[in-house]
PDB file of N, CA and C in Angstrom:
ATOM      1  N   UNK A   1       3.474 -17.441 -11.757  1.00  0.00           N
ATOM      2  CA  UNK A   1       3.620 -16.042 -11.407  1.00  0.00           C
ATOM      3  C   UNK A   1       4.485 -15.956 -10.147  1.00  0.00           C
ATOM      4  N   UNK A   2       5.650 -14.893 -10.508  1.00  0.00           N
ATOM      5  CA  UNK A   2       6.224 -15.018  -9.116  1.00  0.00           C
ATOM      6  C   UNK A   2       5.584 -14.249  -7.897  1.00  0.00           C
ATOM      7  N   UNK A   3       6.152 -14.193  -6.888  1.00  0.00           N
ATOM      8  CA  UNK A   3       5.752 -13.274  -5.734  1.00  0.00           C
ATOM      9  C   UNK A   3       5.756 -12.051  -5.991  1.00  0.00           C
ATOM     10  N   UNK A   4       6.678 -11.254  -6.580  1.00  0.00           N
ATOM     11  CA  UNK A   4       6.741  -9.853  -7.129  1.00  0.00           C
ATOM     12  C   UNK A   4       5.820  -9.731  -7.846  1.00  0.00           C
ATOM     13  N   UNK A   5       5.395 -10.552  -8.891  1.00  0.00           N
ATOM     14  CA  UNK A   5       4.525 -10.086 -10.048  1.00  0.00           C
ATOM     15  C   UNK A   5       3.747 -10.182  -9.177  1.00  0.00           C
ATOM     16  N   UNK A   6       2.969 -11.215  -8.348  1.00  0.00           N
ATOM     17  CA  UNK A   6       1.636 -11.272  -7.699  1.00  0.00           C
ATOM     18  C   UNK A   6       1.354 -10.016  -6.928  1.00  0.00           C
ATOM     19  N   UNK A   7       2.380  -9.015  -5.840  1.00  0.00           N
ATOM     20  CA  UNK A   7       2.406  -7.964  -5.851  1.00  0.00           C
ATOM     21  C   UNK A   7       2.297  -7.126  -6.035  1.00  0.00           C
ATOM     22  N   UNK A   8       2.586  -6.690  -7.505  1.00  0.00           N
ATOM     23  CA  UNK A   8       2.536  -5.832  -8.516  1.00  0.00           C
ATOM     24  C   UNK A   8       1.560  -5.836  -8.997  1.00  0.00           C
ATOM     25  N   UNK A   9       0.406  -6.760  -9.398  1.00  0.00           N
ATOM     26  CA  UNK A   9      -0.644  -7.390 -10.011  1.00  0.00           C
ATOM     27  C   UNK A   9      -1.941  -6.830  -8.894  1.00  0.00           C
ATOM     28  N   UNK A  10      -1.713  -7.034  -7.217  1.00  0.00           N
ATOM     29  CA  UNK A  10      -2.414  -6.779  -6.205  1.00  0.00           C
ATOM     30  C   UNK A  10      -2.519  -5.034  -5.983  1.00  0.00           C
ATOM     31  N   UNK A  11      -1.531  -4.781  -6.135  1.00  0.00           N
ATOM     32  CA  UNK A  11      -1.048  -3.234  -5.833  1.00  0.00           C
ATOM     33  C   UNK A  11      -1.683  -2.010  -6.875  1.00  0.00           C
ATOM     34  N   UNK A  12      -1.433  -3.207  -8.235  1.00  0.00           N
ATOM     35  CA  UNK A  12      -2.081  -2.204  -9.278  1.00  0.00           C
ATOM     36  C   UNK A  12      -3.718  -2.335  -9.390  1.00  0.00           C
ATOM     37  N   UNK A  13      -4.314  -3.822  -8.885  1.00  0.00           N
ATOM     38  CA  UNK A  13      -5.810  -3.668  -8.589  1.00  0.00           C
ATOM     39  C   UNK A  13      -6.596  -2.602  -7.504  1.00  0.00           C
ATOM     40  N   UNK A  14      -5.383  -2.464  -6.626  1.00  0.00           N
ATOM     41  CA  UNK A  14      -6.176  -1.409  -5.455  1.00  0.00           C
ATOM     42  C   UNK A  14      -5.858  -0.515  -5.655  1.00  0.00           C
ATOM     43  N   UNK A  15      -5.209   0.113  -6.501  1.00  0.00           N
ATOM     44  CA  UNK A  15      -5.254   1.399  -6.923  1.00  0.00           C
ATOM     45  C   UNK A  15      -6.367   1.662  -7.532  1.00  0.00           C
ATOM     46  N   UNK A  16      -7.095   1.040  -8.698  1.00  0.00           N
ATOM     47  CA  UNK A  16      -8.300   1.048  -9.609  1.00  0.00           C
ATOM     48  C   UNK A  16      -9.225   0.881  -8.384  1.00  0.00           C
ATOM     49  N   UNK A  17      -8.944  -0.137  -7.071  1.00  0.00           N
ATOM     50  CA  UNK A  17     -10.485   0.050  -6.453  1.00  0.00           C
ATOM     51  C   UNK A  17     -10.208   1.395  -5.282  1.00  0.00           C
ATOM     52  N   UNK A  18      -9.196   1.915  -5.180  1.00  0.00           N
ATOM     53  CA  UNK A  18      -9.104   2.932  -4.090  1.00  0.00           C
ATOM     54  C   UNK A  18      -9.793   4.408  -5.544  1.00  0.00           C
ATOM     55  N   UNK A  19      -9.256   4.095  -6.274  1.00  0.00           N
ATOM     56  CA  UNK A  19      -9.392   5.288  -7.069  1.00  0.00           C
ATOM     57  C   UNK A  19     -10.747   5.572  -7.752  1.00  0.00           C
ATOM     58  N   UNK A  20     -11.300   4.207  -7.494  1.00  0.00           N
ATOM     59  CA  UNK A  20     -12.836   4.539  -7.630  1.00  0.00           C
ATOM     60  C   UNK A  20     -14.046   4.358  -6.532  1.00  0.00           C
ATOM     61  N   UNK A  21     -13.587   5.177  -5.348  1.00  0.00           N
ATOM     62  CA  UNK A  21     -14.621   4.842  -4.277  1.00  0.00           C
ATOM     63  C   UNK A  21     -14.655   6.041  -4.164  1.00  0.00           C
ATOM     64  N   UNK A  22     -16.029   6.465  -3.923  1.00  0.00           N
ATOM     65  CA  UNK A  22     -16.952   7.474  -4.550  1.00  0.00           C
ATOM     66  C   UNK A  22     -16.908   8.087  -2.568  1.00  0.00           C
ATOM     67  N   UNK A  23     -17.290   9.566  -2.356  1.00  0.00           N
ATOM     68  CA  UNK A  23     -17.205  10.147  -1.412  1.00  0.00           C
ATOM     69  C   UNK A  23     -18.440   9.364  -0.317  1.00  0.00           C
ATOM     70  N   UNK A  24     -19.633   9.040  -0.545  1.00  0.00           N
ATOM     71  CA  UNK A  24     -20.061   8.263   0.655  1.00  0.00           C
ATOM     72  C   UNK A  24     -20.121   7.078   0.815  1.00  0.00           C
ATOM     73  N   UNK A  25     -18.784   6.069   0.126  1.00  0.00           N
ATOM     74  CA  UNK A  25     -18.637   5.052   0.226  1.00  0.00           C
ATOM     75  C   UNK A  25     -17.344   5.295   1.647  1.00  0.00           C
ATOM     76  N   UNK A  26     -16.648   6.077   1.675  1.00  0.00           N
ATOM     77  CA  UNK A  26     -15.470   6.055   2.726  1.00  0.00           C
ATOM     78  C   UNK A  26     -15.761   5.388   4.127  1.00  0.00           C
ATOM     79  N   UNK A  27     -16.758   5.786   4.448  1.00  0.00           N
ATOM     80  CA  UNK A  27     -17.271   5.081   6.289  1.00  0.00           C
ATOM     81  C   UNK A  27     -18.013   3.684   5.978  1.00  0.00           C
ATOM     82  N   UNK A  28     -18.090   3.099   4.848  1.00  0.00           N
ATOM     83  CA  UNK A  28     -18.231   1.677   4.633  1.00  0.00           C
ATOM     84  C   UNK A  28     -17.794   0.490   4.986  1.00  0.00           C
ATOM     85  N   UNK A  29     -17.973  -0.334   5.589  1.00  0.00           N
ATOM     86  CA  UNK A  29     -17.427  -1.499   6.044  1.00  0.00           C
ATOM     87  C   UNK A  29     -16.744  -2.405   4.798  1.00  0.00           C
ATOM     88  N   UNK A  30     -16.137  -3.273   5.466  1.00  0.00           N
ATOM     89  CA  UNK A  30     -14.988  -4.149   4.689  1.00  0.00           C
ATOM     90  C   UNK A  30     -15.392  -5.687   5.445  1.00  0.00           C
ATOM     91  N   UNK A  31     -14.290  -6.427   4.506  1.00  0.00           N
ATOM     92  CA  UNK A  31     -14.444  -7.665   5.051  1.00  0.00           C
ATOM     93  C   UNK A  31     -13.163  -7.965   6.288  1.00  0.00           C
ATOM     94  N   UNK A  32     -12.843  -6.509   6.770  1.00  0.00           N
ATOM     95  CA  UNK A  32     -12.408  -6.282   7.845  1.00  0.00           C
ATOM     96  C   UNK A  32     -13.279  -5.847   9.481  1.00  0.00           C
ATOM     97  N   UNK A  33     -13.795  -5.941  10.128  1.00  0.00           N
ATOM     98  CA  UNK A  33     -15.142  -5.570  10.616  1.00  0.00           C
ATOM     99  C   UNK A  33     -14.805  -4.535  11.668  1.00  0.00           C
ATOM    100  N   UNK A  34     -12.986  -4.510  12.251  1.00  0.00           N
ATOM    101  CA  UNK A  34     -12.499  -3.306  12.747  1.00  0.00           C
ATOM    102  C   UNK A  34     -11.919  -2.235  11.533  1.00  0.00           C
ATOM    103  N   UNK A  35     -12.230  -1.898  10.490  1.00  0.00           N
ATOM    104  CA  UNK A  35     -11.891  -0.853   9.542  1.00  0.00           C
ATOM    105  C   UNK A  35     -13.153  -1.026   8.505  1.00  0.00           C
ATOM    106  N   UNK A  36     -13.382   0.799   8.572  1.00  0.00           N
ATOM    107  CA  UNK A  36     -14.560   1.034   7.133  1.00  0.00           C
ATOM    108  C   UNK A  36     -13.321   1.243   6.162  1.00  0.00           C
ATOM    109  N   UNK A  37     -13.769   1.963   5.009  1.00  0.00           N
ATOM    110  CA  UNK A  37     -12.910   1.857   3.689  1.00  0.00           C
ATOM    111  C   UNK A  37     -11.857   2.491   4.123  1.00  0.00           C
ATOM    112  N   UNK A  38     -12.402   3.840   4.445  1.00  0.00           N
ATOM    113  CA  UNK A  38     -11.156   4.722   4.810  1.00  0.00           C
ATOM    114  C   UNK A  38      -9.980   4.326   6.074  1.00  0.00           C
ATOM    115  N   UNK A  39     -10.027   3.615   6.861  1.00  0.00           N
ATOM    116  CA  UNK A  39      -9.459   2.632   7.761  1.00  0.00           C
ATOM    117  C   UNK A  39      -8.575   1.627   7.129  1.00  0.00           C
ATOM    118  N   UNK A  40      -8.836   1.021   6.374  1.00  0.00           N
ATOM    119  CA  UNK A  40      -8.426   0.132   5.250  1.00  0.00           C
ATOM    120  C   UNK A  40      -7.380   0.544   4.664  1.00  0.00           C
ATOM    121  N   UNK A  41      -7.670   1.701   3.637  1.00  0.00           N
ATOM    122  CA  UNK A  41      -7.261   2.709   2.598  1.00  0.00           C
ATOM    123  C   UNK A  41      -5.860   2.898   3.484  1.00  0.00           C
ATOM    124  N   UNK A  42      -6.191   3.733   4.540  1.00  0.00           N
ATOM    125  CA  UNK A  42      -4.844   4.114   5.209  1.00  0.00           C
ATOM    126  C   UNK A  42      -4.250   3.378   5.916  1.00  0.00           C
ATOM    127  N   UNK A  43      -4.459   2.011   6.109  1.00  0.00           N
ATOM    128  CA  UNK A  43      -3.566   0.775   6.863  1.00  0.00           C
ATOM    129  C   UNK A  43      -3.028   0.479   5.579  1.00  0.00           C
ATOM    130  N   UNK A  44      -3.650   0.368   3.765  1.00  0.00           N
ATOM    131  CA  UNK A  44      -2.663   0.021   2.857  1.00  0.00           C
ATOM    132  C   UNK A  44      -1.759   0.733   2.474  1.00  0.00           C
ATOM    133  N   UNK A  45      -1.756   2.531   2.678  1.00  0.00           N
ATOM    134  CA  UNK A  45      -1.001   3.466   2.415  1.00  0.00           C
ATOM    135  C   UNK A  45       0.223   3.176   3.228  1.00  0.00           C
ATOM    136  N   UNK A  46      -0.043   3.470   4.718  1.00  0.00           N
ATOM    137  CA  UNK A  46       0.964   3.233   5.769  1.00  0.00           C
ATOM    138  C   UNK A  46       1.935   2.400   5.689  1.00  0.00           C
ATOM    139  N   UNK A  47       1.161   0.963   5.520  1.00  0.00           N
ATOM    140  CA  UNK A  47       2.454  -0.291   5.304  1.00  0.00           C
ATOM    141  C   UNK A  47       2.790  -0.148   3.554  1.00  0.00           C
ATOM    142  N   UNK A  48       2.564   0.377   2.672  1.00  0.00           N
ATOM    143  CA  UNK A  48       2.889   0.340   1.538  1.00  0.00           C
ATOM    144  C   UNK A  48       4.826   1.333   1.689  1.00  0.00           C
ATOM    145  N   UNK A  49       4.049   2.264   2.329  1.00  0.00           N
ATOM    146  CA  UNK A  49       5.329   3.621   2.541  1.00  0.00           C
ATOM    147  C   UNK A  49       6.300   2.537   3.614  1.00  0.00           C
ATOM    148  N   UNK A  50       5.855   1.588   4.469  1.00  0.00           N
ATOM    149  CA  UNK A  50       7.406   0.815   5.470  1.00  0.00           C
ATOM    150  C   UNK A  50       7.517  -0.244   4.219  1.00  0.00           C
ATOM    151  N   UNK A  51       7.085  -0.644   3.513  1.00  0.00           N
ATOM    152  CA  UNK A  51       7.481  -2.202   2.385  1.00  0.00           C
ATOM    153  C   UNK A  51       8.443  -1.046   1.503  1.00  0.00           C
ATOM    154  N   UNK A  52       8.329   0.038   0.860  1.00  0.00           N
ATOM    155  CA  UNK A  52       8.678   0.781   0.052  1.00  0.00           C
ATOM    156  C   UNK A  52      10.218   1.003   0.454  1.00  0.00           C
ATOM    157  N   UNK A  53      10.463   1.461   1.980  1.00  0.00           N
ATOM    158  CA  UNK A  53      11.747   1.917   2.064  1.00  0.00           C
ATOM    159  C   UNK A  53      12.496   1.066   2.784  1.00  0.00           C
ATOM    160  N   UNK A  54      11.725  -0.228   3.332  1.00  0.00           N
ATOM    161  CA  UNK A  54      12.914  -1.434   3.299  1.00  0.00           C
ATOM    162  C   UNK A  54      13.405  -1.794   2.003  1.00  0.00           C
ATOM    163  N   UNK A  55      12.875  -2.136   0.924  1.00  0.00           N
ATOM    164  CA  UNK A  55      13.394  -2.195  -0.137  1.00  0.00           C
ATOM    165  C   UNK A  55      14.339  -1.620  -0.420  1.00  0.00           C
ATOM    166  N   UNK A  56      14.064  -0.369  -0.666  1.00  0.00           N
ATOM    167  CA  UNK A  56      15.064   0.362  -0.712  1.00  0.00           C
ATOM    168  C   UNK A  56      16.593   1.041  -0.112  1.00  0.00           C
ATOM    169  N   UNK A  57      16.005   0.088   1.212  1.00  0.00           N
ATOM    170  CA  UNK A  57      17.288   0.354   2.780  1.00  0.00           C
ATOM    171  C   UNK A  57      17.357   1.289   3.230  1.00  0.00           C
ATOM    172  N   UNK A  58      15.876   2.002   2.989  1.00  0.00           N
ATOM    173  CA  UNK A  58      15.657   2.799   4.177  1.00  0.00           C
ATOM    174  C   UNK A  58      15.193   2.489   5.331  1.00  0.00           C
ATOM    175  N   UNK A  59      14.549   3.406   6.212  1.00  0.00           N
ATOM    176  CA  UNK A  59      13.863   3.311   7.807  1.00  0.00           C
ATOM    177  C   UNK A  59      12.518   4.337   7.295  1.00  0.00           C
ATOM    178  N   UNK A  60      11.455   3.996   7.720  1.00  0.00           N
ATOM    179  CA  UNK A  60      10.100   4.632   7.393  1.00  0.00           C
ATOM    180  C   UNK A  60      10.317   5.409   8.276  1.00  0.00           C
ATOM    181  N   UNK A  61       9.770   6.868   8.636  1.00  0.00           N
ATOM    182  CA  UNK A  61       9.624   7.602   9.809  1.00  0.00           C
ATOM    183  C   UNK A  61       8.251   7.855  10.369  1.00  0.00           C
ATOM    184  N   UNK A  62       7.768   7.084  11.144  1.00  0.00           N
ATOM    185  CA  UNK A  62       6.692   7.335  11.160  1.00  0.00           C
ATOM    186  C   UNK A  62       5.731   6.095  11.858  1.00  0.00           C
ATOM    187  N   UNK A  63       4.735   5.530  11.932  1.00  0.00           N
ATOM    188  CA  UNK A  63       4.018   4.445  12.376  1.00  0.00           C
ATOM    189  C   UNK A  63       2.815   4.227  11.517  1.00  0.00           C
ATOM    190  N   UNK A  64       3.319   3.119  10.672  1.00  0.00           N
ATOM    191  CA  UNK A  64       2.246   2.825   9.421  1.00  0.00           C
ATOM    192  C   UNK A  64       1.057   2.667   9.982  1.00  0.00           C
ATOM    193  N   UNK A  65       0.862   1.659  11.306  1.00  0.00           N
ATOM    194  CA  UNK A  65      -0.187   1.431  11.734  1.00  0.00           C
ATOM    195  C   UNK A  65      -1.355   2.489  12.182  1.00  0.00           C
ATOM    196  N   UNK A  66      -0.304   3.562  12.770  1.00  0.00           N
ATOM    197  CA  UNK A  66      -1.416   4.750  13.220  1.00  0.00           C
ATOM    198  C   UNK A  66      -1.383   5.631  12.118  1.00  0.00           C
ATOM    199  N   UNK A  67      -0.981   5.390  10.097  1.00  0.00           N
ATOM    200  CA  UNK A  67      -0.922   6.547   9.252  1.00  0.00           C
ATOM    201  C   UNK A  67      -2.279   6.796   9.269  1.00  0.00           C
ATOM    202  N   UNK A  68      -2.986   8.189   8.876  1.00  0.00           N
ATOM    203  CA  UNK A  68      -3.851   8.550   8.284  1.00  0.00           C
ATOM    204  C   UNK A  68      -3.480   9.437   7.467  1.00  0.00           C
ATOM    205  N   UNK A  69      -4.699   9.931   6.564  1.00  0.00           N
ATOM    206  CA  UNK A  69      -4.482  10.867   5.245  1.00  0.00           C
ATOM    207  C   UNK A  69      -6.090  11.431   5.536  1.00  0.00           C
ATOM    208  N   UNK A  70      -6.499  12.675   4.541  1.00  0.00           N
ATOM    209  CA  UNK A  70      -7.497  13.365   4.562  1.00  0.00           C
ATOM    210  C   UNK A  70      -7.770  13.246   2.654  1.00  0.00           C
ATOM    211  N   UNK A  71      -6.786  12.706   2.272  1.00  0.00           N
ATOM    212  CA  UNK A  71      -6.943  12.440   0.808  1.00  0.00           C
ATOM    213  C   UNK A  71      -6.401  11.343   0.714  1.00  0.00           C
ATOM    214  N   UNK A  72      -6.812   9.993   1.016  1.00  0.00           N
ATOM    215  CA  UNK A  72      -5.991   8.844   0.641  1.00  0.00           C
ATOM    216  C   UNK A  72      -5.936   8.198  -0.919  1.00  0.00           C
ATOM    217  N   UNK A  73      -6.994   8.583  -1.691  1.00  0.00           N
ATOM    218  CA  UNK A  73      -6.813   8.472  -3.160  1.00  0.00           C
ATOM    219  C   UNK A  73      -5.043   8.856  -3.522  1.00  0.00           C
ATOM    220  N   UNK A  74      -5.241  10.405  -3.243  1.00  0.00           N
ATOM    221  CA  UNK A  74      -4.164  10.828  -3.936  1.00  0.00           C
ATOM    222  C   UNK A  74      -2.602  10.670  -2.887  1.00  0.00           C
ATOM    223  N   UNK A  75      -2.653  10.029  -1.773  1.00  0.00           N
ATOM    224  CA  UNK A  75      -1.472   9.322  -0.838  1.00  0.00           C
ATOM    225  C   UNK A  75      -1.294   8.408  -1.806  1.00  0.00           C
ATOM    226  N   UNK A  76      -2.845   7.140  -1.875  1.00  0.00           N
ATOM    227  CA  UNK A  76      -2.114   5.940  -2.404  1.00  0.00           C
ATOM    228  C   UNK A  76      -1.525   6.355  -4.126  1.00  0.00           C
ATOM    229  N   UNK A  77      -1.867   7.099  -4.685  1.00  0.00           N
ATOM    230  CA  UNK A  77      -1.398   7.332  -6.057  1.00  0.00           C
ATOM    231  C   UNK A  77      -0.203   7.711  -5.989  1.00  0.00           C
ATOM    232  N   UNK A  78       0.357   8.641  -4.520  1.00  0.00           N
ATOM    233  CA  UNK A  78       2.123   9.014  -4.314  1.00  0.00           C
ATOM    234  C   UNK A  78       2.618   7.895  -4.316  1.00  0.00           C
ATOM    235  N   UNK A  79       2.183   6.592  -2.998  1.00  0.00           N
ATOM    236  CA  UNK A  79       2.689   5.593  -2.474  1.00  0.00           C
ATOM    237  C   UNK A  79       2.934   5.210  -4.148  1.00  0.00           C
ATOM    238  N   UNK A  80       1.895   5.068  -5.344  1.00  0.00           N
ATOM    239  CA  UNK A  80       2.328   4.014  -6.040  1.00  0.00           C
ATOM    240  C   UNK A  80       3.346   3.951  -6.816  1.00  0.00           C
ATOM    241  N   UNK A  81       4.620   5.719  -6.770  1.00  0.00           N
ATOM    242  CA  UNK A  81       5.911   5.210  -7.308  1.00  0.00           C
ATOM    243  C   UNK A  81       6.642   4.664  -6.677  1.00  0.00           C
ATOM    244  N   UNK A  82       6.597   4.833  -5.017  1.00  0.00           N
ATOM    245  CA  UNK A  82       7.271   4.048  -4.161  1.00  0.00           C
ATOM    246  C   UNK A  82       6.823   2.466  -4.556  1.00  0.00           C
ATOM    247  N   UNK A  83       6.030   2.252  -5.037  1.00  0.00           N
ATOM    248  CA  UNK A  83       5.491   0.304  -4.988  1.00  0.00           C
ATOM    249  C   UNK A  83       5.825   0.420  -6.173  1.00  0.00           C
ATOM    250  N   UNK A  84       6.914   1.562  -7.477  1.00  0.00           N
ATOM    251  CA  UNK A  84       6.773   0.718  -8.539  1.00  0.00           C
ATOM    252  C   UNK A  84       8.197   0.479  -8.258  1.00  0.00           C
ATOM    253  N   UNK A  85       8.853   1.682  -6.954  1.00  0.00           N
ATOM    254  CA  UNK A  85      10.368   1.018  -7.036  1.00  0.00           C
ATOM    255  C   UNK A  85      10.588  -0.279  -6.199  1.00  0.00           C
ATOM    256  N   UNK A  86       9.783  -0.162  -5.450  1.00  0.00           N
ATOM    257  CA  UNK A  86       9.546  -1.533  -4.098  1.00  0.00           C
ATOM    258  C   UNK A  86       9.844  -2.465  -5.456  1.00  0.00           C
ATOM    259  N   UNK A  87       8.946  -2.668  -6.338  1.00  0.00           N
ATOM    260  CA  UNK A  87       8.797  -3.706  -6.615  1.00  0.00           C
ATOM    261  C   UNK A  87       9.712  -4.421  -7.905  1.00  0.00           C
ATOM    262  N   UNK A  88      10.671  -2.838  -8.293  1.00  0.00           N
ATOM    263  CA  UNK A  88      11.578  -2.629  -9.448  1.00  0.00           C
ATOM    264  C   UNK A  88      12.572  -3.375  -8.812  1.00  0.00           C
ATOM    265  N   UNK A  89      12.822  -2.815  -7.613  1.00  0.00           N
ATOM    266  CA  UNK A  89      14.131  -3.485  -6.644  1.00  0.00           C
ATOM    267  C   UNK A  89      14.253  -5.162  -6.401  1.00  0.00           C
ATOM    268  N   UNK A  90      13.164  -5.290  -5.884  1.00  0.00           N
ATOM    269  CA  UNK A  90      12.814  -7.211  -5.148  1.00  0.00           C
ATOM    270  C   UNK A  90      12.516  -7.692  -6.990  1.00  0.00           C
ATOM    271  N   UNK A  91      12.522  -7.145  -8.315  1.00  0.00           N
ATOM    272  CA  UNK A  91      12.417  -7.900  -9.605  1.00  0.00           C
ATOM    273  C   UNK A  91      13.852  -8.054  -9.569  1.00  0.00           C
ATOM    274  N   UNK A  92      14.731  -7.527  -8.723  1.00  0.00           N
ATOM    275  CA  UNK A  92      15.998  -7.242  -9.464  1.00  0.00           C
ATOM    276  C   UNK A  92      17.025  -7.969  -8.520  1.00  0.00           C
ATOM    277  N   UNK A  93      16.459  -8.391  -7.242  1.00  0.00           N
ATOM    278  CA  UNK A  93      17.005  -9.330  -6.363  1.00  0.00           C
ATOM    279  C   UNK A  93      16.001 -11.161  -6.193  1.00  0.00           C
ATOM    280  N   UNK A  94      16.384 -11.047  -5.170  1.00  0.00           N
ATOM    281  CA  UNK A  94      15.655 -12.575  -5.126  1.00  0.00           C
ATOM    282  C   UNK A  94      14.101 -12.078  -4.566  1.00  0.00           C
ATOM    283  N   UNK A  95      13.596 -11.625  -4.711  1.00  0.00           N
ATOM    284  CA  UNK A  95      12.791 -11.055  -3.789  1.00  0.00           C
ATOM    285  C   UNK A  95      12.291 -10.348  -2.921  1.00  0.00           C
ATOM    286  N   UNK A  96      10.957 -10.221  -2.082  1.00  0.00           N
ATOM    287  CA  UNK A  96      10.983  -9.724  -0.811  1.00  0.00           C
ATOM    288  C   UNK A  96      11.712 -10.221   0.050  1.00  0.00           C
ATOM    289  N   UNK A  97      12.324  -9.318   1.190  1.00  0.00           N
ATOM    290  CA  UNK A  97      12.982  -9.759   1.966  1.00  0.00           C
ATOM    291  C   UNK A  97      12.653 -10.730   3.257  1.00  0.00           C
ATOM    292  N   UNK A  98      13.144 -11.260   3.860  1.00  0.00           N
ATOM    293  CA  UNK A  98      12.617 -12.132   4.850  1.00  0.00           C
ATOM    294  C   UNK A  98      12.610 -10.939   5.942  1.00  0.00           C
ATOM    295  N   UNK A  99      10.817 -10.843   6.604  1.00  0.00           N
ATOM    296  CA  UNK A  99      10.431 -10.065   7.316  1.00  0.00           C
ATOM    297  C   UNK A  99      11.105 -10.480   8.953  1.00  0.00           C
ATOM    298  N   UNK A 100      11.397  -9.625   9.986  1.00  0.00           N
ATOM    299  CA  UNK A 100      11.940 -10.472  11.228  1.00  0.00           C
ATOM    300  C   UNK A 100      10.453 -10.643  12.076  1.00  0.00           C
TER     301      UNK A 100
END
Protein backbone atom coordinates (compact mmCIF):
# COMPACT_ATOMS: atom_id res chain seq x y z
CA UNK A 1 0.00 0.00 0.00
CA UNK A 2 1.37 3.22 -0.90
CA UNK A 3 1.51 6.35 1.31
CA UNK A 4 -1.44 8.00 -0.48
CA UNK A 5 -3.58 5.02 -0.31
CA UNK A 6 -2.64 4.63 3.47
CA UNK A 7 -3.98 8.25 3.70
CA UNK A 8 -6.90 7.90 1.96
CA UNK A 9 -7.69 4.62 3.81
CA UNK A 10 -6.98 6.78 7.39
CA UNK A 11 -9.00 9.83 6.28
CA UNK A 12 -11.91 7.79 5.11
CA UNK A 13 -11.91 5.78 8.65
CA UNK A 14 -12.25 9.12 10.60
CA UNK A 15 -14.78 10.30 8.85
CA UNK A 16 -17.04 7.06 9.85
CA UNK A 17 -15.57 7.61 13.49
CA UNK A 18 -16.09 11.55 13.54
CA UNK A 19 -19.50 10.96 11.95
CA UNK A 20 -20.56 8.70 14.50
CA UNK A 21 -19.84 10.36 17.86
CA UNK A 22 -22.93 10.89 19.47
CA UNK A 23 -23.54 14.53 21.31
CA UNK A 24 -22.19 13.53 24.93
CA UNK A 25 -19.36 11.81 23.70
CA UNK A 26 -17.64 15.39 22.46
CA UNK A 27 -15.84 16.37 26.02
CA UNK A 28 -14.40 12.74 26.06
CA UNK A 29 -10.93 12.00 26.38
CA UNK A 30 -8.58 10.44 23.75
CA UNK A 31 -5.47 8.68 23.71
CA UNK A 32 -4.35 12.23 23.54
CA UNK A 33 -4.61 13.38 27.32
CA UNK A 34 -4.26 17.29 26.23
CA UNK A 35 -7.51 16.98 23.78
CA UNK A 36 -11.22 15.49 24.50
CA UNK A 37 -12.91 14.42 21.14
CA UNK A 38 -13.87 17.69 20.17
CA UNK A 39 -10.13 19.01 20.57
CA UNK A 40 -9.03 16.21 18.44
CA UNK A 41 -11.87 16.57 15.83
CA UNK A 42 -10.71 20.17 15.25
CA UNK A 43 -6.81 19.67 15.33
CA UNK A 44 -7.85 16.93 12.35
CA UNK A 45 -10.08 19.50 10.54
CA UNK A 46 -7.46 22.37 10.85
CA UNK A 47 -4.37 20.45 9.56
CA UNK A 48 -6.56 18.55 7.03
CA UNK A 49 -7.63 22.28 5.41
CA UNK A 50 -3.19 23.29 5.52
CA UNK A 51 -2.35 19.39 3.88
CA UNK A 52 -5.35 20.23 1.40
CA UNK A 53 -4.02 23.54 -0.04
CA UNK A 54 -0.35 22.71 -0.11
CA UNK A 55 -1.27 20.17 -2.41
CA UNK A 56 -2.88 22.09 -4.25
CA UNK A 57 -0.26 25.30 -4.10
CA UNK A 58 -2.11 27.09 -2.10
CA UNK A 59 -1.41 29.06 1.40
CA UNK A 60 -4.13 28.08 4.19
CA UNK A 61 -5.42 31.34 5.78
CA UNK A 62 -5.70 30.86 8.97
CA UNK A 63 -3.92 28.73 12.02
CA UNK A 64 -4.83 25.04 11.89
CA UNK A 65 -3.57 24.68 15.28
CA UNK A 66 -5.88 27.25 16.95
CA UNK A 67 -9.04 25.97 14.19
CA UNK A 68 -12.23 25.40 15.93
CA UNK A 69 -15.78 24.60 14.59
CA UNK A 70 -19.24 24.48 16.54
CA UNK A 71 -20.16 21.66 14.01
CA UNK A 72 -17.09 19.67 13.33
CA UNK A 73 -19.01 16.60 11.87
CA UNK A 74 -20.17 18.67 9.12
CA UNK A 75 -16.41 20.86 8.76
CA UNK A 76 -14.82 17.43 8.58
CA UNK A 77 -17.42 16.20 5.85
CA UNK A 78 -16.47 19.86 3.85
CA UNK A 79 -12.69 19.14 4.62
CA UNK A 80 -13.37 15.65 2.98
CA UNK A 81 -13.51 17.05 -0.75
CA UNK A 82 -10.52 18.94 -0.02
CA UNK A 83 -8.73 15.31 1.19
CA UNK A 84 -10.30 13.76 -1.90
CA UNK A 85 -8.37 16.41 -4.02
CA UNK A 86 -5.27 16.40 -1.53
CA UNK A 87 -5.13 13.06 -2.23
CA UNK A 88 -6.27 13.02 -6.18
CA UNK A 89 -3.21 15.38 -6.64
CA UNK A 90 -0.10 13.47 -4.50
CA UNK A 91 -1.93 9.94 -6.66
CA UNK A 92 -0.96 11.92 -9.56
CA UNK A 93 2.59 13.06 -8.51
CA UNK A 94 5.18 11.27 -6.52
CA UNK A 95 3.54 11.93 -3.49
CA UNK A 96 3.27 13.98 -0.39
CA UNK A 97 5.46 16.61 -0.45
CA UNK A 98 8.58 16.86 1.62
CA UNK A 99 7.34 18.89 4.70
CA UNK A 100 10.18 21.83 5.70
Amino acid sequence: MSDVDALASVLAKDEVLISGVRSDQWAGPTPCPEYDVRTLVNHIVGWLQVFEAAANERAFDGDAAAFTTSDPVSDFQTARRGRRRMVDRWSRSDGPPDWP
